[in-house]
Protein backbone atom coordinates (compact mmCIF):
# COMPACT_ATOMS: atom_id res chain seq x y z
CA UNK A 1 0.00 0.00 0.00
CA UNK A 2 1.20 2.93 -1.16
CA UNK A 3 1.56 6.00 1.39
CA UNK A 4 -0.09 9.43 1.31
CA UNK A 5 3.08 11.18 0.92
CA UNK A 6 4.36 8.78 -2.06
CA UNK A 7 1.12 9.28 -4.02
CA UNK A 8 1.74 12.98 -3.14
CA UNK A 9 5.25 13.03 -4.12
CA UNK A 10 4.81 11.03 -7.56
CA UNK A 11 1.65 13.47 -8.60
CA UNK A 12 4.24 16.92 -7.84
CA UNK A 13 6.96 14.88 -9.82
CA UNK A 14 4.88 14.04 -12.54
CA UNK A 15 3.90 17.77 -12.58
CA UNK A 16 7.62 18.69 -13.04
CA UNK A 17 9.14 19.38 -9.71
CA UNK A 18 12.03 17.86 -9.63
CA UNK A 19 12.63 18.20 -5.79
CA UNK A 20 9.16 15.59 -5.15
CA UNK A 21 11.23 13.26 -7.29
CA UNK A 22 14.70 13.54 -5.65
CA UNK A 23 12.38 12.52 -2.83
CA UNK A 24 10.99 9.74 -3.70
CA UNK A 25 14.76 8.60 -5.30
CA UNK A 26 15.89 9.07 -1.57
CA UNK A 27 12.65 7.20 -0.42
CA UNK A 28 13.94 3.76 -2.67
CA UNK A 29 17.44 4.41 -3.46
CA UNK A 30 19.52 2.23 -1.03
CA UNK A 31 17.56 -0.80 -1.96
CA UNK A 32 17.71 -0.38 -5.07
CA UNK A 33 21.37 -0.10 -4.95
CA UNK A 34 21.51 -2.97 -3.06
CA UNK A 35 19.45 -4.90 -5.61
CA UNK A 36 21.84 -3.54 -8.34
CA UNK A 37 24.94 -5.25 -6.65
CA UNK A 38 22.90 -8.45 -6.58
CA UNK A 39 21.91 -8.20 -10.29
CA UNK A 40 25.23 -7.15 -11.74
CA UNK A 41 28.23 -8.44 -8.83
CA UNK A 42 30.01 -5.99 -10.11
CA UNK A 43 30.24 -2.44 -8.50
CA UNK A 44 30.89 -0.26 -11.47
CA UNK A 45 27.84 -1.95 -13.52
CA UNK A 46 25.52 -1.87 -10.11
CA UNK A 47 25.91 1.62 -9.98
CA UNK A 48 25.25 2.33 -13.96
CA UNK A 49 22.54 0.06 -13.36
CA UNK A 50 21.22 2.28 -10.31
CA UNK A 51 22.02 5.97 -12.39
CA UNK A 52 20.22 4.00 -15.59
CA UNK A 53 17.46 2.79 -13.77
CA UNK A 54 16.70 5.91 -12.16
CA UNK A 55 16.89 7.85 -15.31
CA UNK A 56 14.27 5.72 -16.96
CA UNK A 57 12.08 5.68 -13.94
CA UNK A 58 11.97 9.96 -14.49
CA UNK A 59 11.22 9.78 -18.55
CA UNK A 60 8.28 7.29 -17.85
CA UNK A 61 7.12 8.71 -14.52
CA UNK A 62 4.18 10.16 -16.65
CA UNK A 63 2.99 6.64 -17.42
CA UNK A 64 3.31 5.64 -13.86
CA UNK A 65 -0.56 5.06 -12.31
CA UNK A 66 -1.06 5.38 -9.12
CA UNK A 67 -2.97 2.31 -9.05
CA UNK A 68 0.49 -0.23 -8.20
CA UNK A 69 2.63 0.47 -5.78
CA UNK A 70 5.38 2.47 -6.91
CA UNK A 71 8.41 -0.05 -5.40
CA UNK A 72 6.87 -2.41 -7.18
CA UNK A 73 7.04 0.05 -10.32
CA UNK A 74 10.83 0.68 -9.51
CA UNK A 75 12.04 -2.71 -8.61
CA UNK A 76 10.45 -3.88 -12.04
CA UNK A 77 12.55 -0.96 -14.22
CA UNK A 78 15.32 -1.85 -12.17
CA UNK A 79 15.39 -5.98 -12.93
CA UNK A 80 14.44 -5.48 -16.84
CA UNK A 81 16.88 -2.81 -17.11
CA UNK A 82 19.52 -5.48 -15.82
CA UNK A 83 18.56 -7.54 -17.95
CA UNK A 84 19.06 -5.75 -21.28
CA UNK A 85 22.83 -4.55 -19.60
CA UNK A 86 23.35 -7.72 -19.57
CA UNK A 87 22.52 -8.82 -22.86
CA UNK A 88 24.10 -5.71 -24.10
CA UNK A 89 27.86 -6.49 -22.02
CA UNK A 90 27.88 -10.15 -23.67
CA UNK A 91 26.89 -9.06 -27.21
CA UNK A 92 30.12 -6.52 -26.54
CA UNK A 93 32.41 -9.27 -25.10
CA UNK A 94 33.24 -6.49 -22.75
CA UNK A 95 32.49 -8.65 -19.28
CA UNK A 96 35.51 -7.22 -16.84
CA UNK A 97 36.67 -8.96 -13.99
CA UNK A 98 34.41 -9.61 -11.16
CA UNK A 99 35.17 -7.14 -8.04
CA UNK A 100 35.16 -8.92 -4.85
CA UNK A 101 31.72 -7.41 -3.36
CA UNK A 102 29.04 -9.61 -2.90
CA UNK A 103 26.38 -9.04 -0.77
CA UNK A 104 26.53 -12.72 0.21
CA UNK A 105 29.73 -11.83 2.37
CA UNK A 106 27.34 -10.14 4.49
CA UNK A 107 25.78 -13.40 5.31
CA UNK A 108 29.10 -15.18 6.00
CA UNK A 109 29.91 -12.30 8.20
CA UNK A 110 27.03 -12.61 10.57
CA UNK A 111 27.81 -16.73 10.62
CA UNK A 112 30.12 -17.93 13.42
CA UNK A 113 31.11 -21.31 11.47
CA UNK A 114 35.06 -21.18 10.85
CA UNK A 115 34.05 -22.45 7.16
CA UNK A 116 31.25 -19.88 6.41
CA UNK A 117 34.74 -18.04 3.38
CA UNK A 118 34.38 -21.56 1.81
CA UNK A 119 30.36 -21.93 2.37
CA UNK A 120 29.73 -18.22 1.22
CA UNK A 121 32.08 -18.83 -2.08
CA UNK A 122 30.30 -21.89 -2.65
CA UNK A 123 26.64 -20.54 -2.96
CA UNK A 124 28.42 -17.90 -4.99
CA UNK A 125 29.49 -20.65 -7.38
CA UNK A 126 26.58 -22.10 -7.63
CA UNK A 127 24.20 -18.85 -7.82
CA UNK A 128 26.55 -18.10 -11.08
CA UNK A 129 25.36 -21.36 -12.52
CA UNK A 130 21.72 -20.73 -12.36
CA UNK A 131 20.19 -19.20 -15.65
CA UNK A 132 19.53 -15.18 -15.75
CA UNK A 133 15.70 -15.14 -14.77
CA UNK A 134 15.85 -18.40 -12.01
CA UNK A 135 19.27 -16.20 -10.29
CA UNK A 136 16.85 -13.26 -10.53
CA UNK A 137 14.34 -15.00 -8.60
CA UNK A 138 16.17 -16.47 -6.32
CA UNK A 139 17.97 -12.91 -5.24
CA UNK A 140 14.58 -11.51 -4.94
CA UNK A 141 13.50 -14.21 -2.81
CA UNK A 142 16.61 -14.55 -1.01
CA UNK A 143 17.98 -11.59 -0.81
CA UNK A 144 15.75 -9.13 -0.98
CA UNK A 145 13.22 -11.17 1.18
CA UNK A 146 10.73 -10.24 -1.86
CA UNK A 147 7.16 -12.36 -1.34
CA UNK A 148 5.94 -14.19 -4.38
CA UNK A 149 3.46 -11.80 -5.51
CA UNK A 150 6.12 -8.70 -5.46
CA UNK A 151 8.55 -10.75 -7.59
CA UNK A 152 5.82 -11.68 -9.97
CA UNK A 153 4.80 -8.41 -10.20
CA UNK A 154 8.56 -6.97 -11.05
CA UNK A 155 9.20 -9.38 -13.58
CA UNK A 156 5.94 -9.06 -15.24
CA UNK A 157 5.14 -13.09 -14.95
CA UNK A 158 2.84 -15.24 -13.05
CA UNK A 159 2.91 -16.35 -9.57
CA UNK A 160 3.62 -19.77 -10.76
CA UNK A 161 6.02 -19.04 -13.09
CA UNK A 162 8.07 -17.37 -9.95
CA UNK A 163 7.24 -20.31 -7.38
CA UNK A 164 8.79 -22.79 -10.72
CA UNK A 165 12.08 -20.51 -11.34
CA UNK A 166 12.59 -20.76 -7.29
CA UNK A 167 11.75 -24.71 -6.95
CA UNK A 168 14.39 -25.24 -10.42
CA UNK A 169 16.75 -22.57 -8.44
CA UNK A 170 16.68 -24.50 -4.95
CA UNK A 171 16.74 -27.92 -6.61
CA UNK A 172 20.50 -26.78 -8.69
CA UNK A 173 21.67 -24.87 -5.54
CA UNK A 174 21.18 -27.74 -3.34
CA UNK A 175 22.84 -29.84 -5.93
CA UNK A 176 25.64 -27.88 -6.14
CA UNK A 177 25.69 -27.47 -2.95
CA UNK A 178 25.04 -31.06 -1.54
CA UNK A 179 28.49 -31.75 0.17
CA UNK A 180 27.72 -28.73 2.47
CA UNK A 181 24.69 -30.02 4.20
CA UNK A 182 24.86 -30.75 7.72
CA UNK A 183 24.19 -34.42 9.07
């Protein structure tokens, strides 16, 4: 549910006043940078895909009803316009290394288990083996702590179509991931 002051904020920006939209980019920004670094591992591309994303979100604001929440709205720019970064970096070959940020170190971090370096890089491995929309999913899920109906409605796709790219997802992490369950 969208608040008051958001509704209030999107109608001035849609208006043209550009300070009701810096708001409402202060409102969402930090998660959606966060989400960037999930999408892209890479801190350079996360943050062109945070500027990018934000810069579509202002040319389309007009189109924007206030009928959806406007996360929603944002998170959904945000994962398509990953998506076609993506696409575009492999069709230019110009994939640089991968910077050591993950936010998956933040859950080894918070774990106490001497092995939680070689568990973190290991669900690392294996999220870069799942296909572009099931990794999607499964940061969303994950990550993010999205529910089911908040992914669907980011990616555009039903709320089975989610709950099958997560059961596929689990079913090759847990394969990949097999000699690191616990007895």
């Amino acid at each position: 549910m969208m608040t008051d002051e958001t509704k209030q904020l999107i109608i001035n920006a849609q208006s043209g006043d550009s300070k009701a939209f810096h708001r409402l980019v202060a409102m969402h920004d930090e998660r959606i940078m966060v989400l960037a670094y999930q999408l892209m591992k890479n801190e350079q591309e996360a943050e062109d895909l945070y500027q990018e994303s934000f810069v579509k979100a202002f040319k389309s604001l007009h189109t924007f009803r206030l009928e959806s929440s406007f996360y929603t709205w944002l998170y959904r720019i945000t994962v398509n316009t990953a998506i076609n970064m993506k696409h575009k970096l492999a069709r230019m070959r110009l994939q640089e290394p991968r910077e050591d940020f993950d936010p998956l170190d933040i859950i080894a971090a918070s774990s106490q288990d001497k092995d939680s370096g070689e568990i973190t890089q290991a669900v690392k491995n294996a999220a870069d083996t799942l296909p572009e929309k099931q990794r999607t999913v499964f940061i969303l899920k994950y990550l993010q702590q999205m529910k089911i109906r908040e992914i669907a409605d980011i990616m555009d796709i039903g709320d089975g179509t989610v709950k099958k790219y997560l059961f596929r997802a689990m079913e090759k992490m847990r394969t990949e991931l097999k000699e690191y369950r616990y007895v």
